[in-house]
C-alpha atoms as a PDB file:
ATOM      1  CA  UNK A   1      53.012  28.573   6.878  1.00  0.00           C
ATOM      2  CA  UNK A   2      51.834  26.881   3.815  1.00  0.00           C
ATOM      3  CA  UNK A   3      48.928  24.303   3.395  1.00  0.00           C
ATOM      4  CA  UNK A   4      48.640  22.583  -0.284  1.00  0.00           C
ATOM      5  CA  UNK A   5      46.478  19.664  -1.865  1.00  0.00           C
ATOM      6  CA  UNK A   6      46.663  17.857  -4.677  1.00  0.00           C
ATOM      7  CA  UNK A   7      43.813  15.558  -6.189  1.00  0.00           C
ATOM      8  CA  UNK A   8      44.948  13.142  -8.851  1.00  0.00           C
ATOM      9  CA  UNK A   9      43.403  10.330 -10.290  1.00  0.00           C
ATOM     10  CA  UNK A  10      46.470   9.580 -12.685  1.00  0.00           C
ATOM     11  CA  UNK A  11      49.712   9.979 -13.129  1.00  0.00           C
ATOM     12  CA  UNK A  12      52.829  10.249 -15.500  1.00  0.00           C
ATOM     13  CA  UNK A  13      54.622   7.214 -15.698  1.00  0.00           C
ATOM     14  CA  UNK A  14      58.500   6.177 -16.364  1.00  0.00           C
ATOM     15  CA  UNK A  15      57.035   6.544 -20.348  1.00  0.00           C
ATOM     16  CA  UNK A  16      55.655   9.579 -20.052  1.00  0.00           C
ATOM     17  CA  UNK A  17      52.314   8.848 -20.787  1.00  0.00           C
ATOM     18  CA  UNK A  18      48.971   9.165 -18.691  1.00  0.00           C
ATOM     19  CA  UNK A  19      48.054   6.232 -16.516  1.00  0.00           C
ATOM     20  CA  UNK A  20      44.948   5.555 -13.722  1.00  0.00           C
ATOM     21  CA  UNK A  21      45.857   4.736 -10.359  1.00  0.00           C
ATOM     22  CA  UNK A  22      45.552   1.493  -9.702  1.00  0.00           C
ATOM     23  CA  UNK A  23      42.583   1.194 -11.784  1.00  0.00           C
ATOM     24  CA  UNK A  24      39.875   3.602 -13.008  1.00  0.00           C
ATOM     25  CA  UNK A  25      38.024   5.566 -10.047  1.00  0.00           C
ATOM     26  CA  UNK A  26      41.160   5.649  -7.737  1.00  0.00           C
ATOM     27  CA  UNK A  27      41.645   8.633  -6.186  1.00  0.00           C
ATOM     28  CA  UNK A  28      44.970   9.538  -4.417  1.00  0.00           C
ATOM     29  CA  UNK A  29      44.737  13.038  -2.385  1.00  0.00           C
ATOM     30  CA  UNK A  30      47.499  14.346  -0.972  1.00  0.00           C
ATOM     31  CA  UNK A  31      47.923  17.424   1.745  1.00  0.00           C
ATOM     32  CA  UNK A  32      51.044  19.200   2.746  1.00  0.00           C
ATOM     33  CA  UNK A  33      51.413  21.635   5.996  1.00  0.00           C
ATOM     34  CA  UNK A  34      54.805  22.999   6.002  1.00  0.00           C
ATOM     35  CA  UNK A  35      56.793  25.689   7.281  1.00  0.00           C
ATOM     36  CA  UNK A  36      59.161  27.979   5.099  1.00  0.00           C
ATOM     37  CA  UNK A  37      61.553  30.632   6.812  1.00  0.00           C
ATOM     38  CA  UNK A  38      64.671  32.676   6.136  1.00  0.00           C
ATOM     39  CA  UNK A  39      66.724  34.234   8.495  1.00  0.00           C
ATOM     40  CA  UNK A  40      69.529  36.742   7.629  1.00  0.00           C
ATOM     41  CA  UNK A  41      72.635  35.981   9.460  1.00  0.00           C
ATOM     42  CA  UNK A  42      74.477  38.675   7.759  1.00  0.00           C
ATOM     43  CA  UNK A  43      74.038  41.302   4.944  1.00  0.00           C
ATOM     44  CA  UNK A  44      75.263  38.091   2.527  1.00  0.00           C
ATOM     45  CA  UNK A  45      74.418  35.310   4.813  1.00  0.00           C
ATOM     46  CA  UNK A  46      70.503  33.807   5.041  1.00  0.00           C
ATOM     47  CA  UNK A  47      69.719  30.522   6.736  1.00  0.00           C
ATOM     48  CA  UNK A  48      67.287  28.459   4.887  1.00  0.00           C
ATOM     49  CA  UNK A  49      64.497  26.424   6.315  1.00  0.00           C
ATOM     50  CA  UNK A  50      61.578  23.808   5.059  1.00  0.00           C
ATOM     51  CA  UNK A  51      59.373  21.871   7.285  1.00  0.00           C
ATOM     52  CA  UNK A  52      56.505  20.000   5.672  1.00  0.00           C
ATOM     53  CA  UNK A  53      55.363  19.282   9.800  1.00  0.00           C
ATOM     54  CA  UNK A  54      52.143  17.158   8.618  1.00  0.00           C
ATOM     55  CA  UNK A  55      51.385  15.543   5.196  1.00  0.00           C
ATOM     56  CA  UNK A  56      48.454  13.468   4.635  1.00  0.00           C
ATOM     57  CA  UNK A  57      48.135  10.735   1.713  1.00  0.00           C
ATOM     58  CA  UNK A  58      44.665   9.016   1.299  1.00  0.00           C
ATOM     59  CA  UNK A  59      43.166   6.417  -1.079  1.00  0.00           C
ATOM     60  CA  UNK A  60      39.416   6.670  -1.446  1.00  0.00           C
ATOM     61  CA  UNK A  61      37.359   3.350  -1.382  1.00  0.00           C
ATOM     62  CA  UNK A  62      36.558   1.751  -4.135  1.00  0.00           C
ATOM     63  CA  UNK A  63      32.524   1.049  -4.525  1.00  0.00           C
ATOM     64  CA  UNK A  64      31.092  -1.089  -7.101  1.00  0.00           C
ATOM     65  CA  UNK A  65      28.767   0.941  -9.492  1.00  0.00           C
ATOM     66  CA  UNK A  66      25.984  -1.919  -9.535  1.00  0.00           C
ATOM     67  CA  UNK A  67      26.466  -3.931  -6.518  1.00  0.00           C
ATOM     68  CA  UNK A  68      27.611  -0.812  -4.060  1.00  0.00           C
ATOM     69  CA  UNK A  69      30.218  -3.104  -2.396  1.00  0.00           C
ATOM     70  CA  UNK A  70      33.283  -2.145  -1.221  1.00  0.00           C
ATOM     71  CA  UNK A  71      35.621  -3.048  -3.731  1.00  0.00           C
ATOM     72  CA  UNK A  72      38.831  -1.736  -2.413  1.00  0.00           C
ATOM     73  CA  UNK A  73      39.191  -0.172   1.129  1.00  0.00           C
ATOM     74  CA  UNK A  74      40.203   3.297   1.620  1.00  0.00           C
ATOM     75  CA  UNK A  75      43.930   3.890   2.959  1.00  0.00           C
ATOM     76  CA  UNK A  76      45.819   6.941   4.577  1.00  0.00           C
ATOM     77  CA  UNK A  77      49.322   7.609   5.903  1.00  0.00           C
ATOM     78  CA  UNK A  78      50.026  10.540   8.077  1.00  0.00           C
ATOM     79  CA  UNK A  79      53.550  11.731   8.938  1.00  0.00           C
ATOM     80  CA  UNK A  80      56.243  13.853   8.898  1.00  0.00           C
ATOM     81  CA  UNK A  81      57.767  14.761   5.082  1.00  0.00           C
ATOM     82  CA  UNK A  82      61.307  15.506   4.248  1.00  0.00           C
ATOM     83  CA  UNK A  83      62.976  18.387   5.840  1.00  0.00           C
ATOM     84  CA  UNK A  84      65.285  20.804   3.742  1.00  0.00           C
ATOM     85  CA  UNK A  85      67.663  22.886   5.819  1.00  0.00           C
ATOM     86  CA  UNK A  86      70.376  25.305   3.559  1.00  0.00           C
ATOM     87  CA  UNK A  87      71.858  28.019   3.488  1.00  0.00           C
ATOM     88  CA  UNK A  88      72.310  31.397   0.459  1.00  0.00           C
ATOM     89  CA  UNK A  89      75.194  33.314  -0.117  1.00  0.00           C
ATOM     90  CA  UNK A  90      75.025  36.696  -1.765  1.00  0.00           C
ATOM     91  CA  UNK A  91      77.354  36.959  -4.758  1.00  0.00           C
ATOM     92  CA  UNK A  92      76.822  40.153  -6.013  1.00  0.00           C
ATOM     93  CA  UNK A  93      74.224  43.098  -5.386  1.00  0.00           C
ATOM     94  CA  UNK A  94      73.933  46.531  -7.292  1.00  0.00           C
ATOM     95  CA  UNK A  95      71.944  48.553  -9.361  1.00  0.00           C
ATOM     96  CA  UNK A  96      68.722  46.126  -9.304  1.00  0.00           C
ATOM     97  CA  UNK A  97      70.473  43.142  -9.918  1.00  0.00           C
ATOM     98  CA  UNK A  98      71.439  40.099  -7.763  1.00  0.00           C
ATOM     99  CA  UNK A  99      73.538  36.849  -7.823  1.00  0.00           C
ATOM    100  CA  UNK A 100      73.094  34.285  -4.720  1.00  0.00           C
ATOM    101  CA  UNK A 101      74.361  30.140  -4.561  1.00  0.00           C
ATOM    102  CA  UNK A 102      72.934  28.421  -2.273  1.00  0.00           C
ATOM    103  CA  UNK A 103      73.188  24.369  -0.585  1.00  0.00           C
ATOM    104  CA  UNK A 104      70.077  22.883   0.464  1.00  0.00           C
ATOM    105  CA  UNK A 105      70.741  19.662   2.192  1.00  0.00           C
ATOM    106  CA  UNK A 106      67.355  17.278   1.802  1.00  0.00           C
ATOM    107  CA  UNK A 107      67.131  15.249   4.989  1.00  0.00           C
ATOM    108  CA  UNK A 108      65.261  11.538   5.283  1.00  0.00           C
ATOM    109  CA  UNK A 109      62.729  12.190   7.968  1.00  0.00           C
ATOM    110  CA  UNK A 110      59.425  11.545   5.842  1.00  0.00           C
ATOM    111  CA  UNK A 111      58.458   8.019   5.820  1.00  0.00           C
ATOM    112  CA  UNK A 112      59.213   6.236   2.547  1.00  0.00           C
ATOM    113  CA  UNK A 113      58.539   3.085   3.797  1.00  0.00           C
ATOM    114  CA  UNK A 114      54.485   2.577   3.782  1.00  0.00           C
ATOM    115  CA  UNK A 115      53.294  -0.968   2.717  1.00  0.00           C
ATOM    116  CA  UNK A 116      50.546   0.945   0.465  1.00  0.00           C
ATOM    117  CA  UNK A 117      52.785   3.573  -1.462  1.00  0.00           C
ATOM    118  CA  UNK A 118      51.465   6.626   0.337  1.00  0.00           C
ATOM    119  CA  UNK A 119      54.870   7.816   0.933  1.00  0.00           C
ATOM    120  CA  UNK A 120      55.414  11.032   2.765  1.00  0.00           C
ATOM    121  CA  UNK A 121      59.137  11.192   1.701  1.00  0.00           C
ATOM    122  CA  UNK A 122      61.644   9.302  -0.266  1.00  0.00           C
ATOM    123  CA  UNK A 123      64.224   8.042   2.151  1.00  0.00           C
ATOM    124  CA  UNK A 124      67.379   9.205   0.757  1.00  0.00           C
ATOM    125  CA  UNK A 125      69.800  12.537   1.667  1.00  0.00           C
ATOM    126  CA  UNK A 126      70.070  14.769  -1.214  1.00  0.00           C
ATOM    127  CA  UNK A 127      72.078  17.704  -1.535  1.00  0.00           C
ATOM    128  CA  UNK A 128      70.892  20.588  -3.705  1.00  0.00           C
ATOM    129  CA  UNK A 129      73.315  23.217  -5.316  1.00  0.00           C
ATOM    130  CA  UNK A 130      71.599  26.270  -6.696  1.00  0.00           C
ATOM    131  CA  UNK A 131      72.981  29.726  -9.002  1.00  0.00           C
ATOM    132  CA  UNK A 132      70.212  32.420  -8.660  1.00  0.00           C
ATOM    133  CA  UNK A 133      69.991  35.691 -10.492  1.00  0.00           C
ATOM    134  CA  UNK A 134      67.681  38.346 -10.701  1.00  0.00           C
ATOM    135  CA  UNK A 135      66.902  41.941 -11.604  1.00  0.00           C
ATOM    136  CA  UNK A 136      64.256  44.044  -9.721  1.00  0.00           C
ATOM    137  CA  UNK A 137      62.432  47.269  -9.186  1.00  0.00           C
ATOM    138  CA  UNK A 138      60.098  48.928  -6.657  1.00  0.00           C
ATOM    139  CA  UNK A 139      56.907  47.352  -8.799  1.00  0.00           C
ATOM    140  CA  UNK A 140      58.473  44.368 -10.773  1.00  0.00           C
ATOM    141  CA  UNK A 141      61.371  41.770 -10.569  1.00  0.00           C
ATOM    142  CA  UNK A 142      62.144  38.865 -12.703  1.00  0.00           C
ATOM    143  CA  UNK A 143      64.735  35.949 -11.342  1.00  0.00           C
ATOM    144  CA  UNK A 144      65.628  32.523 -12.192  1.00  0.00           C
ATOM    145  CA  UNK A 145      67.537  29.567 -10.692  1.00  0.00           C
ATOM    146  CA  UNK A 146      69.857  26.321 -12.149  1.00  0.00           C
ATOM    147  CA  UNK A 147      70.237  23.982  -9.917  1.00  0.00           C
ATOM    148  CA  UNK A 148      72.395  20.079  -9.446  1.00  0.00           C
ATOM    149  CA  UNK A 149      70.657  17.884  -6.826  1.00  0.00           C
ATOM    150  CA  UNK A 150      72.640  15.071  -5.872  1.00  0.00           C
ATOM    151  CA  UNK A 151      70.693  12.546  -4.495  1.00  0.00           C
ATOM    152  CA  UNK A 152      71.825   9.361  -2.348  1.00  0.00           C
ATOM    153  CA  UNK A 153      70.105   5.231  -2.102  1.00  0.00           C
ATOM    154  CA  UNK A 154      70.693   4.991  -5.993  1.00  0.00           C
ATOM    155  CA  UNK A 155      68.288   7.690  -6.454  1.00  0.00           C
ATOM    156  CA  UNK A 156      69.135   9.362 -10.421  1.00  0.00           C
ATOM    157  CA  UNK A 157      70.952  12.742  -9.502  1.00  0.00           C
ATOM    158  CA  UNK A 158      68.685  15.658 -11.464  1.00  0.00           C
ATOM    159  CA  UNK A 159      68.681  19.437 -13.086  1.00  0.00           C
ATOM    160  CA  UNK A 160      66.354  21.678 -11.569  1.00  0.00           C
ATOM    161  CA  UNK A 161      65.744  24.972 -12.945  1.00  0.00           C
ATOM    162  CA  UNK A 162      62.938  27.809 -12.109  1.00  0.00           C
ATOM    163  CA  UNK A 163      61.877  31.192 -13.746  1.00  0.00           C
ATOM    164  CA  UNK A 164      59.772  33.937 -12.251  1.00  0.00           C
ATOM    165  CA  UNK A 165      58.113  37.251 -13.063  1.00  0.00           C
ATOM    166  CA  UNK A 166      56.354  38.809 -10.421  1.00  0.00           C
ATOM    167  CA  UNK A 167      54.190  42.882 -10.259  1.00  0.00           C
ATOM    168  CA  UNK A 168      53.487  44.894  -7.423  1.00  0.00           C
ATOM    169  CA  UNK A 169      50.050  46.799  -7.308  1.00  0.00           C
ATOM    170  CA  UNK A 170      47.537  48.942  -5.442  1.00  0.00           C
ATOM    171  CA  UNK A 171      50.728  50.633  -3.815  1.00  0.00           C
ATOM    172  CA  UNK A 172      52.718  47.391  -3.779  1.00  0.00           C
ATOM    173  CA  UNK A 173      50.489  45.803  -1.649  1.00  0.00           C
ATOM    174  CA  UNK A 174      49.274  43.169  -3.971  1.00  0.00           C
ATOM    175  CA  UNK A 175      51.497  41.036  -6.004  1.00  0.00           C
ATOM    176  CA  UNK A 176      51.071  38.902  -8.686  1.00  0.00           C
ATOM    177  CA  UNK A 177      53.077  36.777 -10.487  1.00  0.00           C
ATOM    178  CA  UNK A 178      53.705  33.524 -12.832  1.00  0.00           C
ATOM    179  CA  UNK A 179      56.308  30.810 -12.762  1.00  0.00           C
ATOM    180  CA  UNK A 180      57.971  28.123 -14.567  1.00  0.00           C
ATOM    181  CA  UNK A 181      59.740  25.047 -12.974  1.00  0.00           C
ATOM    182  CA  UNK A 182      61.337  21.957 -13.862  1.00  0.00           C
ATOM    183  CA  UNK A 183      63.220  19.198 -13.095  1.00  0.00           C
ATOM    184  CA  UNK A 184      65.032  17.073 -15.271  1.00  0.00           C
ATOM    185  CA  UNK A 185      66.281  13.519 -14.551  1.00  0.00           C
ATOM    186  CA  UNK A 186      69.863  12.199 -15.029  1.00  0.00           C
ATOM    187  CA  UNK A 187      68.678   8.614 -14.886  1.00  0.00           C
ATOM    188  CA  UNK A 188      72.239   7.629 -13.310  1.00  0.00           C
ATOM    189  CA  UNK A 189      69.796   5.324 -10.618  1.00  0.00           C
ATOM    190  CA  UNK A 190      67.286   2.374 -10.076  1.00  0.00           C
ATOM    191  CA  UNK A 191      65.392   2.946 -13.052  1.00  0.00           C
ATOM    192  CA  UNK A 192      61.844   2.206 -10.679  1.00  0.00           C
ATOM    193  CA  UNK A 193      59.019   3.987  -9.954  1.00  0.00           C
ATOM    194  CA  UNK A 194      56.544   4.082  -6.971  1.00  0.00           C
ATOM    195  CA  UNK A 195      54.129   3.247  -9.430  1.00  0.00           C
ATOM    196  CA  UNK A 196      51.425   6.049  -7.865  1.00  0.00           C
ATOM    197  CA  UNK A 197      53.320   9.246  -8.476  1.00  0.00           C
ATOM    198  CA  UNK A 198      54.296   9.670  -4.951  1.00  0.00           C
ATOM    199  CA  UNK A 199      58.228  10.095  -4.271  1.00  0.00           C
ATOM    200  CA  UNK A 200      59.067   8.098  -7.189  1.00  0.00           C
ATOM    201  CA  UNK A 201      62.482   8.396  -8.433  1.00  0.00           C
ATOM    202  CA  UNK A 202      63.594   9.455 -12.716  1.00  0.00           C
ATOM    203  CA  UNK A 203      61.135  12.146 -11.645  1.00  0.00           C
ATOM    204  CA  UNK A 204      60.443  15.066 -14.564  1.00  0.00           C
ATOM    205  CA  UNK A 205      57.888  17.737 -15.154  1.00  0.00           C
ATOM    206  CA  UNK A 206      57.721  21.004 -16.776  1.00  0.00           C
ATOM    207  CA  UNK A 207      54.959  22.622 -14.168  1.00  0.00           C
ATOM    208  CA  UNK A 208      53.432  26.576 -15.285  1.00  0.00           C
ATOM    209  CA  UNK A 209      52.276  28.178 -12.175  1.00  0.00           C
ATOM    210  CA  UNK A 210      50.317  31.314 -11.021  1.00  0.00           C
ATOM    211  CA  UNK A 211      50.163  32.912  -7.502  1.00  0.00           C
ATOM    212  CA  UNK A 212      48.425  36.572  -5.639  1.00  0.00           C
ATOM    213  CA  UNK A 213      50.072  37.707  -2.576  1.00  0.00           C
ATOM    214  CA  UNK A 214      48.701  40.580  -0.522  1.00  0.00           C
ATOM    215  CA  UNK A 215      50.278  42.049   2.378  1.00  0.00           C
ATOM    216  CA  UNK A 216      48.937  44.158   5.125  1.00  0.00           C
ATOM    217  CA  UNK A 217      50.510  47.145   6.816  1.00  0.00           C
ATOM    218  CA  UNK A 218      52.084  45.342   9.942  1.00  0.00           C
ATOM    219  CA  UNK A 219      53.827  43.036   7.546  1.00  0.00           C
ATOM    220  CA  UNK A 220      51.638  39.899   7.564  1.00  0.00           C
ATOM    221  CA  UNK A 221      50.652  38.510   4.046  1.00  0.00           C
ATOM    222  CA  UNK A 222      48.459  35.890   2.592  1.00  0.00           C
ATOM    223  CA  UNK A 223      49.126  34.009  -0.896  1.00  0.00           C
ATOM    224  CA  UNK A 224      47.552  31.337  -3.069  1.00  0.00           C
ATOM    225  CA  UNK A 225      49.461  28.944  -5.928  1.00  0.00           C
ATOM    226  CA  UNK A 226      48.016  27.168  -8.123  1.00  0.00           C
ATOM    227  CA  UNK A 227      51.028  24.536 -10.153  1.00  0.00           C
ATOM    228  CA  UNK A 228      50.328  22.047 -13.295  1.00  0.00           C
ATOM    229  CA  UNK A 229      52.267  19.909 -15.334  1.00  0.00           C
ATOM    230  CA  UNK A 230      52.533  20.214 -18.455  1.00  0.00           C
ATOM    231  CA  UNK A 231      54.213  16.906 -19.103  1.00  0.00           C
ATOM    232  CA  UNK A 232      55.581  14.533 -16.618  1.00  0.00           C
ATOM    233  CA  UNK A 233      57.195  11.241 -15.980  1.00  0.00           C
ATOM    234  CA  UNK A 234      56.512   9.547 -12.259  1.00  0.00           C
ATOM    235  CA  UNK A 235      54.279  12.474 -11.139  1.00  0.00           C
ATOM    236  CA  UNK A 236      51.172  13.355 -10.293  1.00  0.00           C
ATOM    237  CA  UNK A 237      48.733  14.710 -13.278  1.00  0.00           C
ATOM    238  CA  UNK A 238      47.008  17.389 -11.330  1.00  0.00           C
ATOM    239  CA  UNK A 239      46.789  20.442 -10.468  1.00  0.00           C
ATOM    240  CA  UNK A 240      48.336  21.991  -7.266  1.00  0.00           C
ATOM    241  CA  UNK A 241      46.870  24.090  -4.849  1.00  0.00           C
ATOM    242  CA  UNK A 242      48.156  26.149  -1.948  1.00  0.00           C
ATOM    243  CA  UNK A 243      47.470  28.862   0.337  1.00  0.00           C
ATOM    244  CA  UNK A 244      49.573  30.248   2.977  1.00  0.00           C
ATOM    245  CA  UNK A 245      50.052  33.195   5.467  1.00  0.00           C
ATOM    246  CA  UNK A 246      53.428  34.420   5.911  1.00  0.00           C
ATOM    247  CA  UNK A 247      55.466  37.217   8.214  1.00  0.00           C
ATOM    248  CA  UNK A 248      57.816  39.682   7.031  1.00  0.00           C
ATOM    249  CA  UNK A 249      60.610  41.366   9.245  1.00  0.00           C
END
């Protein structure tokens, strides 16, 4: 189980550049409880599994600095996010290395919908094709993924792409690693924005990100992420943080 939070008061928009929301002072926050799992149905076969269960968008009020009237009411929107069920098929395995495709299907269940822009998912079915490879040892691995999303609702379809370097230590209980991710617009769809960085669609970043993961003897682990943008267009522009516990059979 994973909980993150982002706190933005601007965003990238369809330009690329740095814009408030909705005015100077306007802070959007938004929280994320989700479950991950994989489950091997055979030695080549895993079922995939992502279920953001609660997310939480809010809007702070806005206070006048000399007057100390409420300016602009604060807003939330709890609900459900967007589900992704898949499923990875091993390619290739031997001598450290490792080739895996896998379909993620991206289903509509968050609500995209919300009168104030505090979506909790976009509304549209996307299907997500992915070509993994990777090369590991007992204390490192490195890996990296391509990936085609299709998307549905005249959504633009997009590249995604990932890299990752991880290191085992104090007798591979601790690892550390660093990522970079990406996704990369096709701009084959309505060419708007949610206008708040929330589920917009032409969506692109380039995001660096660090994480620690330590696991204990019966298997159970803990892990923190922190993800930022290093340029954007209909995102968020800040930080990410997570923390999560996770189980390993």
């Amino acid at each position: 189980m994973d909980i993150s939070a982002i706190y933005a008061r601007r965003f990238y928009g369809m330009d690329g550049n740095i814009y408030n929301i909705n005015g100077a002072g306007t802070r959007l926050s938004n929280y994320v409880t989700a479950f991950y799992g994989e489950y091997g149905l055979t030695d080549r076969l895993t079922v995939i599994g992502y279920v953001p269960f609660l997310v939480r968008n809010t809007v702070n009020e806005g206070i006048g600095a000399l007057s100390g009237e409420v300016l602009q009411p604060g807003l939330e929107n709890t609900s459900i996010g967007d589900i992704d069920l898949g499923l990875r098929y091993g390619l290739f395995a031997r001598n450290g290395w490792s080739v895996t495709t896998s379909l993620l299907l991206g289903l509509p269940t968050g609500d995209a919908t919300n009168a104030n822009l505090l979506f909790t998912g976009d509304g549209e079915f996307n299907q997500l094709i992915r070509i993994e490879a990777g090369y590991g040892t007992a204390q490192w691995y490195a890996t990296g993924f391509i990936g085609f999303n299709n998307r549905t609702r005249n959504f633009s379809d997009e590249w995604r792409f990932e890299l990752e370097f991880g290191h085992k230590f104090f007798n591979e209980r601790l690892l550390a690693g660093v990522k970079l991710a990406g996704t990369q617009s096709l701009r084959n769809g309505d060419p708007t924005g949610s206008g708040n960085g929330l589920f917009s669609n032409n969506v692109e970043f380039i995001s660096p990100q660090a994480f620690l993961a330590y696991e204990f003897k019966n298997q159970v682990g803990i892990q923190a992420q922190v993800a930022g943008a290093m340029s954007g267009r209909n995102v968020l522009a800040a930080p990410a943080n997570s923390f999560g516990v996770y189980f390993r059979w």
